[in-house]
C-alpha atoms as a PDB file:
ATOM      1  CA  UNK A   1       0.000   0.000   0.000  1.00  0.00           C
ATOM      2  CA  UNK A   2       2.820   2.709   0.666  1.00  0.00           C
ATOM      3  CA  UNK A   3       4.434   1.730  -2.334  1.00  0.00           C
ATOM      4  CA  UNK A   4       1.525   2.164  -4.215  1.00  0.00           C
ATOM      5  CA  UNK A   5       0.961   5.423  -2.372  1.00  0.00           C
ATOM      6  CA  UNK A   6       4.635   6.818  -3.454  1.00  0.00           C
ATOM      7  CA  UNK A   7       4.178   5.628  -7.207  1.00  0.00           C
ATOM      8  CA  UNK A   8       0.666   7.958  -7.149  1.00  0.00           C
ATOM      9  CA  UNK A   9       2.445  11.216  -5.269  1.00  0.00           C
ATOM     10  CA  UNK A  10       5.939  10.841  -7.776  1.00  0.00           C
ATOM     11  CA  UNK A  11       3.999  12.853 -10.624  1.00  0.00           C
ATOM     12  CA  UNK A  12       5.848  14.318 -13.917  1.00  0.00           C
ATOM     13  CA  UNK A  13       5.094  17.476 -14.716  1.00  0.00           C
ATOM     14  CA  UNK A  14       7.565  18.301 -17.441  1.00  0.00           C
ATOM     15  CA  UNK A  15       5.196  17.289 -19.905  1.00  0.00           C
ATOM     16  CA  UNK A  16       2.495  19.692 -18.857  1.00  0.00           C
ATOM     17  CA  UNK A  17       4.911  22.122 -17.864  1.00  0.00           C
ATOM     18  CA  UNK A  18       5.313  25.394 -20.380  1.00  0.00           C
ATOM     19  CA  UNK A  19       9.185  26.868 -19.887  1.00  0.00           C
ATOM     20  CA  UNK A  20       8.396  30.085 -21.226  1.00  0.00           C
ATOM     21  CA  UNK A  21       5.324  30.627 -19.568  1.00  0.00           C
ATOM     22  CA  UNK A  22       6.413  28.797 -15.967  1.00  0.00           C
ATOM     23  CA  UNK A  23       2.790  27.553 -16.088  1.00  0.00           C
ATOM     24  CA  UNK A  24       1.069  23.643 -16.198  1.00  0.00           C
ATOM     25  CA  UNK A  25      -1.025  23.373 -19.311  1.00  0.00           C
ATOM     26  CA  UNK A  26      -4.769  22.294 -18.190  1.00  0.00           C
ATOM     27  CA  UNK A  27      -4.167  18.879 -20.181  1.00  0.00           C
ATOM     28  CA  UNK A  28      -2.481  16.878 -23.119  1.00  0.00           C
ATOM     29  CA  UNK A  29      -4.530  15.490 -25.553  1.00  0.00           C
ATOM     30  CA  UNK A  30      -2.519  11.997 -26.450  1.00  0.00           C
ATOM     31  CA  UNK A  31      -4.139  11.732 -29.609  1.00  0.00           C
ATOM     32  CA  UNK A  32      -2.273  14.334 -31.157  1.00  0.00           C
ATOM     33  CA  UNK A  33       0.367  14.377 -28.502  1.00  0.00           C
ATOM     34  CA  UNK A  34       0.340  18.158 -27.927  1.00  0.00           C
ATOM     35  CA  UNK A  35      -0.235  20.103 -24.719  1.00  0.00           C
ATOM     36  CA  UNK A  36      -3.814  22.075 -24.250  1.00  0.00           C
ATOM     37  CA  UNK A  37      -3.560  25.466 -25.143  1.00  0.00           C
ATOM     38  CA  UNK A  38      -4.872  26.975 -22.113  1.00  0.00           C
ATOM     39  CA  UNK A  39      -2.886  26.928 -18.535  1.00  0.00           C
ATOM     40  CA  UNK A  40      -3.913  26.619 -15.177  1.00  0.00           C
ATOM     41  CA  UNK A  41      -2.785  30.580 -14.496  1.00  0.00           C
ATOM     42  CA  UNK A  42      -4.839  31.405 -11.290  1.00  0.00           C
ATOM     43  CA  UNK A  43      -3.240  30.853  -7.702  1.00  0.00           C
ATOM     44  CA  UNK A  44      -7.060  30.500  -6.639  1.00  0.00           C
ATOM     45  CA  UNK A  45      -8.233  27.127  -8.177  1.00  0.00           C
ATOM     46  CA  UNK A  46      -7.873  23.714  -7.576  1.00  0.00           C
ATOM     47  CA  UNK A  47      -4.625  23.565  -9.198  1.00  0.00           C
ATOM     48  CA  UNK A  48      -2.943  25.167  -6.672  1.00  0.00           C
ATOM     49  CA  UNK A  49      -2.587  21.718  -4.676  1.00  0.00           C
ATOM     50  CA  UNK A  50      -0.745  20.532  -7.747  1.00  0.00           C
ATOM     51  CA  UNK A  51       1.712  23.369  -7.937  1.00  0.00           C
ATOM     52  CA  UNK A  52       2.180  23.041  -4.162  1.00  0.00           C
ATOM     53  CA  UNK A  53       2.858  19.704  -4.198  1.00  0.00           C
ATOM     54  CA  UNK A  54       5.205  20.069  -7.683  1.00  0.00           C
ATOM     55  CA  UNK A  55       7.252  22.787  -5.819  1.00  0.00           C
ATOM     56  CA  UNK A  56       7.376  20.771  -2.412  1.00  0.00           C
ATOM     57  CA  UNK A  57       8.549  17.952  -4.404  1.00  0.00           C
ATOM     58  CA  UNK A  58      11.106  19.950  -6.606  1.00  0.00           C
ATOM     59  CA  UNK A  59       9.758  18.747  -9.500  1.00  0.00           C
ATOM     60  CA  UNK A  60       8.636  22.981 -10.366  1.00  0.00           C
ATOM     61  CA  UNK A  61      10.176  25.602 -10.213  1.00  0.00           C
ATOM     62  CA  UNK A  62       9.320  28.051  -7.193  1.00  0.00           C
ATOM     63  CA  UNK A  63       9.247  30.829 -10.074  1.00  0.00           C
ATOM     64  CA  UNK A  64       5.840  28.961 -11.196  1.00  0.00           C
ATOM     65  CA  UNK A  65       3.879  29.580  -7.812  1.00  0.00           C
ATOM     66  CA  UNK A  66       4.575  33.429  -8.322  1.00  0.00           C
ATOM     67  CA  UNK A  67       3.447  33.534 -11.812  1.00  0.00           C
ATOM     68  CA  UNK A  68      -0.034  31.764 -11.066  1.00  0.00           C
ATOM     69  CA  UNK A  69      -2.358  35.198 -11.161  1.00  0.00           C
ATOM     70  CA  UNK A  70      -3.915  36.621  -8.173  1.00  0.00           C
ATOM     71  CA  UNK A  71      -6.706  38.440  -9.995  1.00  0.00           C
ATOM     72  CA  UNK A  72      -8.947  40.604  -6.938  1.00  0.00           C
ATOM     73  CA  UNK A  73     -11.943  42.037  -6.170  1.00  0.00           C
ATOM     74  CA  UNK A  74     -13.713  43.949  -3.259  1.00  0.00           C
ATOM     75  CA  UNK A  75     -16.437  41.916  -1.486  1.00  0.00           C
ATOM     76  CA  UNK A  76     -17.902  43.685   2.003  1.00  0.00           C
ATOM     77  CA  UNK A  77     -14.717  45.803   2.143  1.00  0.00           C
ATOM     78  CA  UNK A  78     -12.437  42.844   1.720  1.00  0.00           C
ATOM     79  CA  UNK A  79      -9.940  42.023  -1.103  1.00  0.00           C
ATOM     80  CA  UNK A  80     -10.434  38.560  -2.253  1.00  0.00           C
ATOM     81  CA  UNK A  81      -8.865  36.439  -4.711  1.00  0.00           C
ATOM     82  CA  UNK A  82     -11.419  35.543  -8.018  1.00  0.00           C
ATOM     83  CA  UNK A  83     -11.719  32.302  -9.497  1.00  0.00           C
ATOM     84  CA  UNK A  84     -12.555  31.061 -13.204  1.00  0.00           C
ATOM     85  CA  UNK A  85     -15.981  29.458 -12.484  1.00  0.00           C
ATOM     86  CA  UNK A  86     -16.359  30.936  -8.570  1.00  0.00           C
ATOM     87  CA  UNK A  87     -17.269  27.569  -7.124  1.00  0.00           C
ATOM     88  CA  UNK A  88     -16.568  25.741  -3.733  1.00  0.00           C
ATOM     89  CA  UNK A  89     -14.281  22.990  -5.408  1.00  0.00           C
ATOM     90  CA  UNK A  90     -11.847  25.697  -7.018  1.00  0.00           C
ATOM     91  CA  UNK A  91     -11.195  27.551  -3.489  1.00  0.00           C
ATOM     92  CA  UNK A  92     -11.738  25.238  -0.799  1.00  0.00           C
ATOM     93  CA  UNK A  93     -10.349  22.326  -2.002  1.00  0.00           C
ATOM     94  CA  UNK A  94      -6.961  22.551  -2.025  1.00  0.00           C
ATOM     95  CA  UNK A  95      -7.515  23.316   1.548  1.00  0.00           C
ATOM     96  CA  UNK A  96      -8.239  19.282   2.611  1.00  0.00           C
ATOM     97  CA  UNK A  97      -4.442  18.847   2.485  1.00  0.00           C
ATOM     98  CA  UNK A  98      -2.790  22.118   2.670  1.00  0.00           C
ATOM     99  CA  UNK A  99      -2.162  24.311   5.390  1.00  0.00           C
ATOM    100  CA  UNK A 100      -4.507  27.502   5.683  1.00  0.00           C
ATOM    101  CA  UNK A 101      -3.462  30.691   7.384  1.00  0.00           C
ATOM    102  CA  UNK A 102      -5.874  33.481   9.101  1.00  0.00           C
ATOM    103  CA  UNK A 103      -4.911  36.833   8.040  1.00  0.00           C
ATOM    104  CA  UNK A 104      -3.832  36.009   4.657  1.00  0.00           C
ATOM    105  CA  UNK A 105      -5.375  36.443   1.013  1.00  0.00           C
ATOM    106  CA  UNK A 106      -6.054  32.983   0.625  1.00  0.00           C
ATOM    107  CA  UNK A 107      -7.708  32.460   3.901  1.00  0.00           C
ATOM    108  CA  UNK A 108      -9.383  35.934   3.852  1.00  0.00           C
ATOM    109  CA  UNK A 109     -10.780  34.682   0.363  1.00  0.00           C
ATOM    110  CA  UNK A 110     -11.330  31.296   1.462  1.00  0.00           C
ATOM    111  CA  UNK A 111     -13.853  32.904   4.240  1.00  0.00           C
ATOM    112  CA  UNK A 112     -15.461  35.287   2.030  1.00  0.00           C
ATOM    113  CA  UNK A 113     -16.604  32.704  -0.237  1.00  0.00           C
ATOM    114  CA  UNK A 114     -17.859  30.398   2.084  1.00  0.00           C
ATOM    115  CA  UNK A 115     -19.954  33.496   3.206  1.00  0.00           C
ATOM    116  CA  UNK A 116     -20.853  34.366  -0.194  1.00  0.00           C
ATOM    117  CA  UNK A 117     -22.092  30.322  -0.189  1.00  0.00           C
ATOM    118  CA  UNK A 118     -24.268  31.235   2.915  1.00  0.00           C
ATOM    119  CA  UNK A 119     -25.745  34.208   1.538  1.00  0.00           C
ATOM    120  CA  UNK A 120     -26.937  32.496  -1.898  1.00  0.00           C
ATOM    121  CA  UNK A 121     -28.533  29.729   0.115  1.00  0.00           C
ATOM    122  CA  UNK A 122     -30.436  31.598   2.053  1.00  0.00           C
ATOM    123  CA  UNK A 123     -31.663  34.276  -0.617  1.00  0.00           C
ATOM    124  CA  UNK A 124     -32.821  30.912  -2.391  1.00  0.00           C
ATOM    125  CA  UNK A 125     -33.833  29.100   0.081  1.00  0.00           C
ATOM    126  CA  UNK A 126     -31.207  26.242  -0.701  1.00  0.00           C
ATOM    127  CA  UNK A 127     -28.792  24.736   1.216  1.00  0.00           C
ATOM    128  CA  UNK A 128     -25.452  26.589   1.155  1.00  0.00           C
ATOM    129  CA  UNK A 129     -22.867  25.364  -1.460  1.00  0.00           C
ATOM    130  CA  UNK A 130     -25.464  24.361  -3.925  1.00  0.00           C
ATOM    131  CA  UNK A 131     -26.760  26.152  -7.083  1.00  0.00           C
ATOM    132  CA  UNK A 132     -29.863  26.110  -8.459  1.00  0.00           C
ATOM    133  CA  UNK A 133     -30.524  25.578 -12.148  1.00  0.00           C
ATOM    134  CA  UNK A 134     -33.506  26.400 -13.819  1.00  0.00           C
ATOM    135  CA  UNK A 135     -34.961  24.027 -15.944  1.00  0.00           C
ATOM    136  CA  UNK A 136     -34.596  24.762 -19.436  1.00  0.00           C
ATOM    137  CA  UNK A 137     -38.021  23.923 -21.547  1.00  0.00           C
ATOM    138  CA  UNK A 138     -37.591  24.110 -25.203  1.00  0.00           C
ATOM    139  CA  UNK A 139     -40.065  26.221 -27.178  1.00  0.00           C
ATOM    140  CA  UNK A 140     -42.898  24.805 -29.253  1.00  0.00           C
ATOM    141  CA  UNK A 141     -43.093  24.967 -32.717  1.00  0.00           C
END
């Protein structure tokens, strides 16, 4: 079971990883062995546990944590960091494994969003952390 456990944790990232850009592509398509054109690029997503883990490791550069983008916004007077998609999964769950900090932008952010969560819910009347859809009904001809 450890070994099993160290074979799943030794990742490579070179083949994901874009020199000029010191970013991991968001896939490789093996068909056409080529990298996806896009990049994860923002410090708050899911990614982050990757690039944590890639730096821990030594397997990335530190140079790649400080170009993932810390894009902000003001929410109740407090600068928090924005997501792509603005869901629980992207900010919180790096946060299962890796250390959180009070008084920092991550965990500042990390709070606001589980507030923002709280707020939807009860404007819905949902539970927190969910998102309603609406039903789409196609038109008549």
């Amino acid at each position: 079971m450890a070994g099993e456990c160290q074979e799943l944790a030794d990742q490579d990232y070179d083949f994901l990883y874009d020199d000029s850009r010191h970013l991991l592509a968001i896939g490789y398509d093996a068909a056409s062995h080529r990298k996806d054109d896009s990049f994860y690029d923002l410090l708050a997503s899911e990614s982050r546990l990757g690039s944590f883990v890639g730096i821990a490791q030594g397997k990335l550069p530190v140079e790649h944590w400080f170009r993932l983008g810390r894009l902000v916004t003001i929410r109740r007077g407090k600068t928090i960091l924005l997501s792509w998609g603005g869901s629980m999964f992207e900010y919180l769950m790096p946060r299962l494994v890796m250390p959180g900090y009070d008084h920092t932008l991550l965990g500042q952010t990390c709070e606001a969003v589980v507030d923002q969560q709280i707020d939807y819910g009860r404007k819905r009347g949902v539970p927190w952390a969910f998102r309603v859809r609406r039903k789409t009904v196609p038109m008549q001809a």
